[in-house]
PDB file of N, CA and C in Angstrom:
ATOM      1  N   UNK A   1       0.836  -1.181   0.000  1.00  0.00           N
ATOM      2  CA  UNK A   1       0.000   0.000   0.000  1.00  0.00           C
ATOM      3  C   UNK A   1       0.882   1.246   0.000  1.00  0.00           C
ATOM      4  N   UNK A   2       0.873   2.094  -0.698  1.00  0.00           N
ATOM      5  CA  UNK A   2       1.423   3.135  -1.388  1.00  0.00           C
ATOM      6  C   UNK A   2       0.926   4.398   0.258  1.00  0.00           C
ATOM      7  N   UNK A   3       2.284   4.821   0.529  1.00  0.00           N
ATOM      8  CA  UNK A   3       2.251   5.709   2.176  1.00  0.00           C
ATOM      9  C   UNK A   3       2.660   7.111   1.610  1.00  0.00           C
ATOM     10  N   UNK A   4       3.265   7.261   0.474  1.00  0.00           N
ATOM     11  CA  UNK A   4       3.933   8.704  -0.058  1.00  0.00           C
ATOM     12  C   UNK A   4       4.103   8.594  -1.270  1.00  0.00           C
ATOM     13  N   UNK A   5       3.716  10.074  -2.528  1.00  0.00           N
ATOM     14  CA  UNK A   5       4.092   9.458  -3.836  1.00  0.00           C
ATOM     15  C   UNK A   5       4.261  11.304  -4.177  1.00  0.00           C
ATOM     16  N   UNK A   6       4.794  11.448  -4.951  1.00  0.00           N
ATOM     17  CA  UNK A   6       5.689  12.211  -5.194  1.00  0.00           C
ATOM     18  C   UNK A   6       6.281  11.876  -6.868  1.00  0.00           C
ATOM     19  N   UNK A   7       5.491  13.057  -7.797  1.00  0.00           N
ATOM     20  CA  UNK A   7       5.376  13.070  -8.975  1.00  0.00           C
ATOM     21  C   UNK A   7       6.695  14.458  -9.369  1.00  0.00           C
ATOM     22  N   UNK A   8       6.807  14.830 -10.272  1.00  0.00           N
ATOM     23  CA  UNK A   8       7.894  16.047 -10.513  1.00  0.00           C
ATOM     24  C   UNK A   8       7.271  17.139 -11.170  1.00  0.00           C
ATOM     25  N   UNK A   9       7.244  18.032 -10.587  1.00  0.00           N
ATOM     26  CA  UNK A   9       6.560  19.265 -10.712  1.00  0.00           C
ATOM     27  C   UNK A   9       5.101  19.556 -10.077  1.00  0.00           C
ATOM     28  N   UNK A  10       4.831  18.534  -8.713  1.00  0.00           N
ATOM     29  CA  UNK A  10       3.933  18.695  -7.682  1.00  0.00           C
ATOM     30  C   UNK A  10       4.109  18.516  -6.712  1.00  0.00           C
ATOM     31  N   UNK A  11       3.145  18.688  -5.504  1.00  0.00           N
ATOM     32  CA  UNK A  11       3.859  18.270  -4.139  1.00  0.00           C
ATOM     33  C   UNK A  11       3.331  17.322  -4.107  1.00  0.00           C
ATOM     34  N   UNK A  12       4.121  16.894  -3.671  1.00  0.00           N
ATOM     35  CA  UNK A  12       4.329  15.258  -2.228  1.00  0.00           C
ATOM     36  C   UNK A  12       2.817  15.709  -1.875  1.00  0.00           C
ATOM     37  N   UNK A  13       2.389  13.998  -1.430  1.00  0.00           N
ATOM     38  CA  UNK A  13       1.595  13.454  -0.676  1.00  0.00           C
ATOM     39  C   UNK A  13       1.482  12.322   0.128  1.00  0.00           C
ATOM     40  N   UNK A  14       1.296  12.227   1.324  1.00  0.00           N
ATOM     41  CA  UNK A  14       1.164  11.241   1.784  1.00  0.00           C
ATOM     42  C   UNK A  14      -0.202  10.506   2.247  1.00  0.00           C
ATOM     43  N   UNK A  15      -0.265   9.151   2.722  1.00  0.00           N
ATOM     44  CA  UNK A  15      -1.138   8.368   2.170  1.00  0.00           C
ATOM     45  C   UNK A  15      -1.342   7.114   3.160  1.00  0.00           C
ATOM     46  N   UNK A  16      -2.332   6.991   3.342  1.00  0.00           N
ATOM     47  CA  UNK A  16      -2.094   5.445   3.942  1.00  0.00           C
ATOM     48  C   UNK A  16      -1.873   5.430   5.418  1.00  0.00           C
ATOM     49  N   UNK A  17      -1.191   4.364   6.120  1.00  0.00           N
ATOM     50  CA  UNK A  17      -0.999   4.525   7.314  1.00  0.00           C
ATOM     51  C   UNK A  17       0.138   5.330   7.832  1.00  0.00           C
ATOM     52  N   UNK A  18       0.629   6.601   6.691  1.00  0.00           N
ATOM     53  CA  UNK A  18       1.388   7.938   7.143  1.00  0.00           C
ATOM     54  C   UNK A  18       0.802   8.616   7.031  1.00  0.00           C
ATOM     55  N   UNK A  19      -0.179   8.668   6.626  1.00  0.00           N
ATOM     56  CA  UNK A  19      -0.966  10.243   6.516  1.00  0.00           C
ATOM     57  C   UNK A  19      -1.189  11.055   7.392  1.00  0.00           C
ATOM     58  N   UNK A  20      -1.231  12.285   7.517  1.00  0.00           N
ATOM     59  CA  UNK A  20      -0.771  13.374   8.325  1.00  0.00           C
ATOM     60  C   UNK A  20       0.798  13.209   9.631  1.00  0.00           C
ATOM     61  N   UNK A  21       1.258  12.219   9.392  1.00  0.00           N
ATOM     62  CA  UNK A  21       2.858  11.893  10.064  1.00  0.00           C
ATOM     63  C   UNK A  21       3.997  11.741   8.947  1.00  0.00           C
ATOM     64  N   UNK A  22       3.738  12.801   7.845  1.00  0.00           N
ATOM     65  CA  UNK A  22       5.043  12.667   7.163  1.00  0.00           C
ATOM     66  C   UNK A  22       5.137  14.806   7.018  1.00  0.00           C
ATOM     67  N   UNK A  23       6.488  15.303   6.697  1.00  0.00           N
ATOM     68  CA  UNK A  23       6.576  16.420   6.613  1.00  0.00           C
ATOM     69  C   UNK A  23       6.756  16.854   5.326  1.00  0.00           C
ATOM     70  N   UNK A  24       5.696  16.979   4.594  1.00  0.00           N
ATOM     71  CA  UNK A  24       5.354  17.408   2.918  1.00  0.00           C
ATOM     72  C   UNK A  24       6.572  18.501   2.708  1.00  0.00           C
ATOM     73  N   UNK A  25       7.032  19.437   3.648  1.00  0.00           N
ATOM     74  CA  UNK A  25       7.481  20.623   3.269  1.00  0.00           C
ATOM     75  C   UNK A  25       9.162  19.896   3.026  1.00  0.00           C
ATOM     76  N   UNK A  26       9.411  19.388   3.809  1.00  0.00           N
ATOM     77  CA  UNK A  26      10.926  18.549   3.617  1.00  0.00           C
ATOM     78  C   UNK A  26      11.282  18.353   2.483  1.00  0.00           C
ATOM     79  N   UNK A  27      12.003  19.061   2.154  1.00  0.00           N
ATOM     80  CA  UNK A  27      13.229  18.749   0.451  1.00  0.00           C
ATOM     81  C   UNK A  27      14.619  18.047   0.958  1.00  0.00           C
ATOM     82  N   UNK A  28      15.040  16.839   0.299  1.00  0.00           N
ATOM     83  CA  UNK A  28      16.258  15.986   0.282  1.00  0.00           C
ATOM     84  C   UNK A  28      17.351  16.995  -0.266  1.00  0.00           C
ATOM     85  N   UNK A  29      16.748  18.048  -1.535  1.00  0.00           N
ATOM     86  CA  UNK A  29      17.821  18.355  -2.305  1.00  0.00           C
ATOM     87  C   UNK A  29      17.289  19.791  -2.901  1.00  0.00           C
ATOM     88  N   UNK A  30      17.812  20.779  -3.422  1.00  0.00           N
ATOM     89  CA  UNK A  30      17.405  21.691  -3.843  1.00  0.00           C
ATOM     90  C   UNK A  30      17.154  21.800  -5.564  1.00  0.00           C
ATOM     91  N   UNK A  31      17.820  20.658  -5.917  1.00  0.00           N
ATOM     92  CA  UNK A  31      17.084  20.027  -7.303  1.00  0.00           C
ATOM     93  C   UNK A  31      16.010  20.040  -7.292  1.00  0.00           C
ATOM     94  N   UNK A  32      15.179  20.834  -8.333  1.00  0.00           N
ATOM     95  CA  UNK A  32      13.658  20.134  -8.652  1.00  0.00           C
ATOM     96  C   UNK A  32      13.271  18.837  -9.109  1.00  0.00           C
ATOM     97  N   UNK A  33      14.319  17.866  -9.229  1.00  0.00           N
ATOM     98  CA  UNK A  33      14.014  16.753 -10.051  1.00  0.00           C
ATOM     99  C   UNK A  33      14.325  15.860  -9.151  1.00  0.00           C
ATOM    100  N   UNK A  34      14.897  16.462  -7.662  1.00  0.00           N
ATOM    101  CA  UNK A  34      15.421  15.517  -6.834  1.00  0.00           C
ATOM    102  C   UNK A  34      14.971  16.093  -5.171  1.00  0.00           C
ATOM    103  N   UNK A  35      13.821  16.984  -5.588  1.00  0.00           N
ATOM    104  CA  UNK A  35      13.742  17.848  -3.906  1.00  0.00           C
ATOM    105  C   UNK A  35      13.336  16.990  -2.574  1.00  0.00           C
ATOM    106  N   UNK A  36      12.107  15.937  -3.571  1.00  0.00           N
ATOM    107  CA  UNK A  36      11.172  15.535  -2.308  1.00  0.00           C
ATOM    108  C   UNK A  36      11.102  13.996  -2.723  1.00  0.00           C
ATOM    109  N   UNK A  37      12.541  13.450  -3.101  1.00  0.00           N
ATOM    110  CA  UNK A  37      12.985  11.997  -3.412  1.00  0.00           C
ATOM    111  C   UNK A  37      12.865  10.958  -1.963  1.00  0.00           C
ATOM    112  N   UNK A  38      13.257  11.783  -0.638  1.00  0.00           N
ATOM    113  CA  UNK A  38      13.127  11.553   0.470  1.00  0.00           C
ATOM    114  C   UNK A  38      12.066  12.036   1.630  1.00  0.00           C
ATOM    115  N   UNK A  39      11.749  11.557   2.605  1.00  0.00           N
ATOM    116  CA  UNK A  39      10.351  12.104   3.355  1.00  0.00           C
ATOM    117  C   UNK A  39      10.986  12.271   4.439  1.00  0.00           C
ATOM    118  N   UNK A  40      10.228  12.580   5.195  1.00  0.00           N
ATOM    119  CA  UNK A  40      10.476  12.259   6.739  1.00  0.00           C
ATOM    120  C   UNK A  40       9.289  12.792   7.560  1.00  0.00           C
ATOM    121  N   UNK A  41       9.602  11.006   8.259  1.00  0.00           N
ATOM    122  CA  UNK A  41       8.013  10.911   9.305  1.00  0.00           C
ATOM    123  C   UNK A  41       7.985  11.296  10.671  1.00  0.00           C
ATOM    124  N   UNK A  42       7.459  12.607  10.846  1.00  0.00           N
ATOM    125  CA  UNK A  42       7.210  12.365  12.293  1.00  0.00           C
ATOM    126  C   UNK A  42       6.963  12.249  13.233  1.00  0.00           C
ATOM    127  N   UNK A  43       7.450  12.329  14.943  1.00  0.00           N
ATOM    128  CA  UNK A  43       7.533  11.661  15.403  1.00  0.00           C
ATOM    129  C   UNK A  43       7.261  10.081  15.406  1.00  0.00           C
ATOM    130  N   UNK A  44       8.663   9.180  14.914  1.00  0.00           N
ATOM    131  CA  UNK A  44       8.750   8.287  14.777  1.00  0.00           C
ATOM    132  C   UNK A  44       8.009   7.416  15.858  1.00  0.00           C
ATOM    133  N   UNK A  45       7.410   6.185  15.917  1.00  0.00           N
ATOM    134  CA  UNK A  45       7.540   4.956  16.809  1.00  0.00           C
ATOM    135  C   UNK A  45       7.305   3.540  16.641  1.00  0.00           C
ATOM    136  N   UNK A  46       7.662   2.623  17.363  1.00  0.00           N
ATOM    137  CA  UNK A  46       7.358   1.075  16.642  1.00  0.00           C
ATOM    138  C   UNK A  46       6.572   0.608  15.726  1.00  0.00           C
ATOM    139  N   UNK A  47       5.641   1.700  15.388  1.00  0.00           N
ATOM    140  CA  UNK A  47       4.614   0.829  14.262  1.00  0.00           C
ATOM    141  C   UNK A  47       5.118   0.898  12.888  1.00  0.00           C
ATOM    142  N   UNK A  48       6.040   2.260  12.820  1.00  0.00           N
ATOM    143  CA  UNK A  48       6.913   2.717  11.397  1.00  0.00           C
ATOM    144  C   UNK A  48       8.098   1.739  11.352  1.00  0.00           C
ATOM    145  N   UNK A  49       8.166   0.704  11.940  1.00  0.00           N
ATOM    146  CA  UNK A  49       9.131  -0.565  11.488  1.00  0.00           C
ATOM    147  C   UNK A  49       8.642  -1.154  10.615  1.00  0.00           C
ATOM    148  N   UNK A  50       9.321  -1.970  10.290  1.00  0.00           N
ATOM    149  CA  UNK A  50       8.827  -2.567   8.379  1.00  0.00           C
ATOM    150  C   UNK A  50       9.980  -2.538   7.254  1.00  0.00           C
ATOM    151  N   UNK A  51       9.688  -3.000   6.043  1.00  0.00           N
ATOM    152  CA  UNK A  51      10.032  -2.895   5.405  1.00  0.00           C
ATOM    153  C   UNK A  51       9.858  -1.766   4.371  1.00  0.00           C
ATOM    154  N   UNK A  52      10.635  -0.917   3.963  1.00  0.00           N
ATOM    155  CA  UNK A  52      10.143   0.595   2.859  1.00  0.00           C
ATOM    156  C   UNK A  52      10.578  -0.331   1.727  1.00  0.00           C
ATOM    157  N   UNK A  53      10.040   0.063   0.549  1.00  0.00           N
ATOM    158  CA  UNK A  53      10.219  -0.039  -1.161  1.00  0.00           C
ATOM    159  C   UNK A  53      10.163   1.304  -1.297  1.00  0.00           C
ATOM    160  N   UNK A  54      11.207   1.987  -2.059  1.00  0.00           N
ATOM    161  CA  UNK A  54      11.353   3.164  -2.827  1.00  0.00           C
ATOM    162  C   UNK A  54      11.537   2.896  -4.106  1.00  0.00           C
ATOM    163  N   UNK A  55      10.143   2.911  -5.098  1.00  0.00           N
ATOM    164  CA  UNK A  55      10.049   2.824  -6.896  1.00  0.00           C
ATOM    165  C   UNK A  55      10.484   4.104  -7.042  1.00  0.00           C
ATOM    166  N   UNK A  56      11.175   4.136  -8.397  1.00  0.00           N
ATOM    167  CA  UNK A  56      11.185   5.184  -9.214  1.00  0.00           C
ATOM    168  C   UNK A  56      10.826   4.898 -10.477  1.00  0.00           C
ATOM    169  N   UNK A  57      10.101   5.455 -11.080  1.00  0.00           N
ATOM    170  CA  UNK A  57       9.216   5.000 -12.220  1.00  0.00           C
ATOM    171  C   UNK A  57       9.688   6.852 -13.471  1.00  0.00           C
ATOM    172  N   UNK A  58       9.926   6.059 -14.617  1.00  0.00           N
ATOM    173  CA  UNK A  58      10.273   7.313 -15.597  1.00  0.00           C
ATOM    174  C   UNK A  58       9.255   6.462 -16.853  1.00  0.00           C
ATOM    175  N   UNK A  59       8.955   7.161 -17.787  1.00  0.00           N
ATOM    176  CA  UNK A  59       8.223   7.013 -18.945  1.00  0.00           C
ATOM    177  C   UNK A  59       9.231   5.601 -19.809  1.00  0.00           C
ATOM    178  N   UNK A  60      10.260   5.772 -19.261  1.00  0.00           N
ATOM    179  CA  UNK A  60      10.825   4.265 -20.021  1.00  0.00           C
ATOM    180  C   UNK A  60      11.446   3.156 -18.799  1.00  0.00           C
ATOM    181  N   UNK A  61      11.717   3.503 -17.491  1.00  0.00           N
ATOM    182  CA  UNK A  61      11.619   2.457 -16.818  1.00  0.00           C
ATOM    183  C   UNK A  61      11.618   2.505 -15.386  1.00  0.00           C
ATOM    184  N   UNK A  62      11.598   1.625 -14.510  1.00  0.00           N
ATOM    185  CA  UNK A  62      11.115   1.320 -13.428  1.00  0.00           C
ATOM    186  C   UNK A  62      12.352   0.861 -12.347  1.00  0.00           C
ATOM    187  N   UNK A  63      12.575   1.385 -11.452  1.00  0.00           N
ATOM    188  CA  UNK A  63      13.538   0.804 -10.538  1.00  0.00           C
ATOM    189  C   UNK A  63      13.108   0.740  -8.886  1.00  0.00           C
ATOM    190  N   UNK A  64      13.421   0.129  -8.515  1.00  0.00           N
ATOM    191  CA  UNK A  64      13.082  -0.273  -6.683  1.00  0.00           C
ATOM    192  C   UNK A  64      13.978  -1.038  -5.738  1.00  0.00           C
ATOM    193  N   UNK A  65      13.901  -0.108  -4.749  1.00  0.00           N
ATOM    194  CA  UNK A  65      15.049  -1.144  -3.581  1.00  0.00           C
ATOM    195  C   UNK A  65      14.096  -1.025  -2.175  1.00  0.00           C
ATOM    196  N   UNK A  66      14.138  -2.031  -1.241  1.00  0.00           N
ATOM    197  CA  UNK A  66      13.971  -2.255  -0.293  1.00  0.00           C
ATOM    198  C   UNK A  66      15.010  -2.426   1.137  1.00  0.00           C
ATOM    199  N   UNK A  67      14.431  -1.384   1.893  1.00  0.00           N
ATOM    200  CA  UNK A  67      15.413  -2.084   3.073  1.00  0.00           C
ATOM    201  C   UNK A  67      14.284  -2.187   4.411  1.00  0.00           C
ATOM    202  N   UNK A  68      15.332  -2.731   5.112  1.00  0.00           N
ATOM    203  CA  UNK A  68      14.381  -2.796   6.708  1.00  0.00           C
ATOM    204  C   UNK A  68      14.086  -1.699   7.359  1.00  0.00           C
ATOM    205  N   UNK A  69      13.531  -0.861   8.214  1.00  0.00           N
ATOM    206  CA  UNK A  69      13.534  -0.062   9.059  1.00  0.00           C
ATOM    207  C   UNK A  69      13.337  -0.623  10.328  1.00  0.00           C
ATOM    208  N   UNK A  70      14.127  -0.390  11.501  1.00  0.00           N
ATOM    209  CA  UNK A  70      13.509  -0.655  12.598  1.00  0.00           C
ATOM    210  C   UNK A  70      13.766   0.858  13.692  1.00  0.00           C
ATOM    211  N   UNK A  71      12.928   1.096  13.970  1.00  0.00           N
ATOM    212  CA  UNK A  71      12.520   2.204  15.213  1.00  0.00           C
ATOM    213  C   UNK A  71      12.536   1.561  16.694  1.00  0.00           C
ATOM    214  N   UNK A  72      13.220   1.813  17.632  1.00  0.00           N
ATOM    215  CA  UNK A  72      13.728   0.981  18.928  1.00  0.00           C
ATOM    216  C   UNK A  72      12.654   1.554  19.711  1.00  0.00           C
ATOM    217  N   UNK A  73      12.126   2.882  19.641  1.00  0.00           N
ATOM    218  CA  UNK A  73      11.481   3.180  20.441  1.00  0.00           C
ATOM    219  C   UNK A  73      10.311   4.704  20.769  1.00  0.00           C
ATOM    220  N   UNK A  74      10.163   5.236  20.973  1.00  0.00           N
ATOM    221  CA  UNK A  74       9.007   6.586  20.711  1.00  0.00           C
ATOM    222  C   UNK A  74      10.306   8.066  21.069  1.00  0.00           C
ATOM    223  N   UNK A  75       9.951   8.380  20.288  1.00  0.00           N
ATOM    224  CA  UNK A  75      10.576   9.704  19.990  1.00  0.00           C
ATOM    225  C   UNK A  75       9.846  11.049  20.009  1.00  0.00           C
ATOM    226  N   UNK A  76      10.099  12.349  20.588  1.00  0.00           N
ATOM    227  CA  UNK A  76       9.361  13.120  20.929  1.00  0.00           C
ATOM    228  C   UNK A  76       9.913  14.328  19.927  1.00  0.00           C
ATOM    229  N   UNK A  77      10.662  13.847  19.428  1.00  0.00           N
ATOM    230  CA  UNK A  77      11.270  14.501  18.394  1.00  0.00           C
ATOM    231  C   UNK A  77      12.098  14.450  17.560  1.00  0.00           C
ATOM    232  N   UNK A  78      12.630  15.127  16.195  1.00  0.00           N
ATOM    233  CA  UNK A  78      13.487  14.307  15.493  1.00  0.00           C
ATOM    234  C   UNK A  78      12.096  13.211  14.092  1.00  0.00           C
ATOM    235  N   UNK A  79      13.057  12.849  13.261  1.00  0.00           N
ATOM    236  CA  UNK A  79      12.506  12.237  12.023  1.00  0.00           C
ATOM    237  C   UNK A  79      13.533  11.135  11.918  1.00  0.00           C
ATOM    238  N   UNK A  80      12.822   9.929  10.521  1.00  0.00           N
ATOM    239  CA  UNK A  80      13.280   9.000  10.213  1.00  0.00           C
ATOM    240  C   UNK A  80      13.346   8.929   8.487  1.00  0.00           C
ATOM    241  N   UNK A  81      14.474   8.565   7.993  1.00  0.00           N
ATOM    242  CA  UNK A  81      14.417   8.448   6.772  1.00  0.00           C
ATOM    243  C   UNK A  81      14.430   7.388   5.906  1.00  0.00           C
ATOM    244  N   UNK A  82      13.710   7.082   5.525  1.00  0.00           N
ATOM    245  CA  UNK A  82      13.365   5.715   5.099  1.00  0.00           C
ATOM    246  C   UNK A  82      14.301   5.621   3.478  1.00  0.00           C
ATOM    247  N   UNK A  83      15.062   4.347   3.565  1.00  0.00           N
ATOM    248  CA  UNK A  83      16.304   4.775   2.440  1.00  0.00           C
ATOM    249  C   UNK A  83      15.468   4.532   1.142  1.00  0.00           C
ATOM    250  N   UNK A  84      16.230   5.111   0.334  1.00  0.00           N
ATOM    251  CA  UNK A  84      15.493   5.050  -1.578  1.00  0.00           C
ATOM    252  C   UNK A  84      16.556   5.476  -2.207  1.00  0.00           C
ATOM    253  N   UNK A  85      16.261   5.160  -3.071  1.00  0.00           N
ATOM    254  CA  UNK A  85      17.858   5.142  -4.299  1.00  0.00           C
ATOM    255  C   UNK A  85      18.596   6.098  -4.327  1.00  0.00           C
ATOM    256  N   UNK A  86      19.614   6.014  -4.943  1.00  0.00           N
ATOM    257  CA  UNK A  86      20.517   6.605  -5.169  1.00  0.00           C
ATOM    258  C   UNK A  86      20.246   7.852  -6.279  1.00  0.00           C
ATOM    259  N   UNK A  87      20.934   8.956  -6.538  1.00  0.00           N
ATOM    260  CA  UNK A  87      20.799   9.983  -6.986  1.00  0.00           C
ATOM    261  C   UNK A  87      20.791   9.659  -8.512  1.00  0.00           C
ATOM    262  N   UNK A  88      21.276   8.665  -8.695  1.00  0.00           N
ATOM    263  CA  UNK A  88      21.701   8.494  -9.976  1.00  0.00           C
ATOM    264  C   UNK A  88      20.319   8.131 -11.548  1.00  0.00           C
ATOM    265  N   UNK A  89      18.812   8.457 -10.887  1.00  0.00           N
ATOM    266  CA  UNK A  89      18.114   8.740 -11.561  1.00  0.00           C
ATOM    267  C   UNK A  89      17.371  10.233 -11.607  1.00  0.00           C
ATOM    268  N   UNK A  90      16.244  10.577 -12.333  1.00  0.00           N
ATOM    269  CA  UNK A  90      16.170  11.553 -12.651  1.00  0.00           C
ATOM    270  C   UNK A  90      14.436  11.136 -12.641  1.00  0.00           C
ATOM    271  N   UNK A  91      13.966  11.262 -11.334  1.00  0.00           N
ATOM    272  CA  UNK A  91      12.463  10.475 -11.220  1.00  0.00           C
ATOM    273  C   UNK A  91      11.537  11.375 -11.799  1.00  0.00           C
ATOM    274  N   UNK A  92      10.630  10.858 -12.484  1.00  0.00           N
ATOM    275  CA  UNK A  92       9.262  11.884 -13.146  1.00  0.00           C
ATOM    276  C   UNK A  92       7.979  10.698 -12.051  1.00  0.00           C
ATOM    277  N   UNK A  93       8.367   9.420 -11.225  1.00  0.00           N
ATOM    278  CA  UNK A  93       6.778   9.263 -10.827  1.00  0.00           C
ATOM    279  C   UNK A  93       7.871   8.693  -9.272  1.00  0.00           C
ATOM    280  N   UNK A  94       7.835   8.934  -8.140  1.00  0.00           N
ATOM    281  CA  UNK A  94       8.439   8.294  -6.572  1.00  0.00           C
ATOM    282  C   UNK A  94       6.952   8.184  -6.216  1.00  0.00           C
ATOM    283  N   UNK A  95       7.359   6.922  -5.779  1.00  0.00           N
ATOM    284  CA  UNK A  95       6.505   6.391  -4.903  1.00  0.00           C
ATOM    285  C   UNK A  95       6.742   5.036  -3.762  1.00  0.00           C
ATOM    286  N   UNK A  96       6.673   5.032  -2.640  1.00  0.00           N
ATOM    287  CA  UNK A  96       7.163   4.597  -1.394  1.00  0.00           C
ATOM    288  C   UNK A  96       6.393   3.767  -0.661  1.00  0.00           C
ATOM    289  N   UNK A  97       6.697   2.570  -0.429  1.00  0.00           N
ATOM    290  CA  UNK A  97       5.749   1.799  -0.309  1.00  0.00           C
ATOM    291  C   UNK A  97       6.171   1.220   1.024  1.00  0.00           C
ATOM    292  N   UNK A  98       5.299   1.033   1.689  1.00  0.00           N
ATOM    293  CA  UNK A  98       5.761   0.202   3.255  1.00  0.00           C
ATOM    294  C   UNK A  98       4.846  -0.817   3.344  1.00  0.00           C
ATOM    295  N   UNK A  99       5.731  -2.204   3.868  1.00  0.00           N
ATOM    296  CA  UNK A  99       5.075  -3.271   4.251  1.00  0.00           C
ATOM    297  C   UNK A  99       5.615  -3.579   6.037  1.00  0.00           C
ATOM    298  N   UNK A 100       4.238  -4.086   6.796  1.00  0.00           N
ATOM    299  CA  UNK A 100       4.632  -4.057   7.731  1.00  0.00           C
ATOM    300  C   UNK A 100       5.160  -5.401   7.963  1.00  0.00           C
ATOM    301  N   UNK A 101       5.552  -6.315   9.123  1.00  0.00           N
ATOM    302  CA  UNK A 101       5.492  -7.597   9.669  1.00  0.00           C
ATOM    303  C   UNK A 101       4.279  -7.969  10.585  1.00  0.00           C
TER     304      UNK A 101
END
């Protein structure tokens, strides 16, 4: 189930069981093609453990990596960044997918 998606040349949205706990205004980069490649949720706590998928999807192809997240414990402040690829594309569709355990 799709938690954040993030097209190029709109804002971010989030979705799902992040909705209203991610910070739309947060830019990774001052690239427009690379601002809001990354999120951040917050105040983190145990339920945001899981696994993230970060797709990047362009008009000719599709790429995705997964890693684990684990959150130890409740945080009263501060964010978490859930990893996604490397710089080395040029995304026109992000979209972020979390599976829980």
């Amino acid at each position: 189930m799709p938690v954040y998606q993030w097209i190029v040349s709109q804002k971010p949205q989030d979705m799902g069981i992040l909705r209203g706990r991610v910070d739309l205004t947060y830019r990774a980069s001052n690239d427009p093609l690379k601002m809001h490649r990354a999120l951040r949720i917050m105040k983190p706590n145990t339920d945001n453990s899981g696994d993230y998928t970060c797709v990047v999807s362009t008009f000719m192809e599709e790429d995705s990596k997964t890693k684990q997240m684990i959150v130890f414990g409740l945080f009263s402040f501060g964010s978490v960044f859930p990893p996604c690829l490397g710089e080395r594309r040029k995304p026109t569709v992000l979209v972020v997918v979390i599976h829980t355990r």
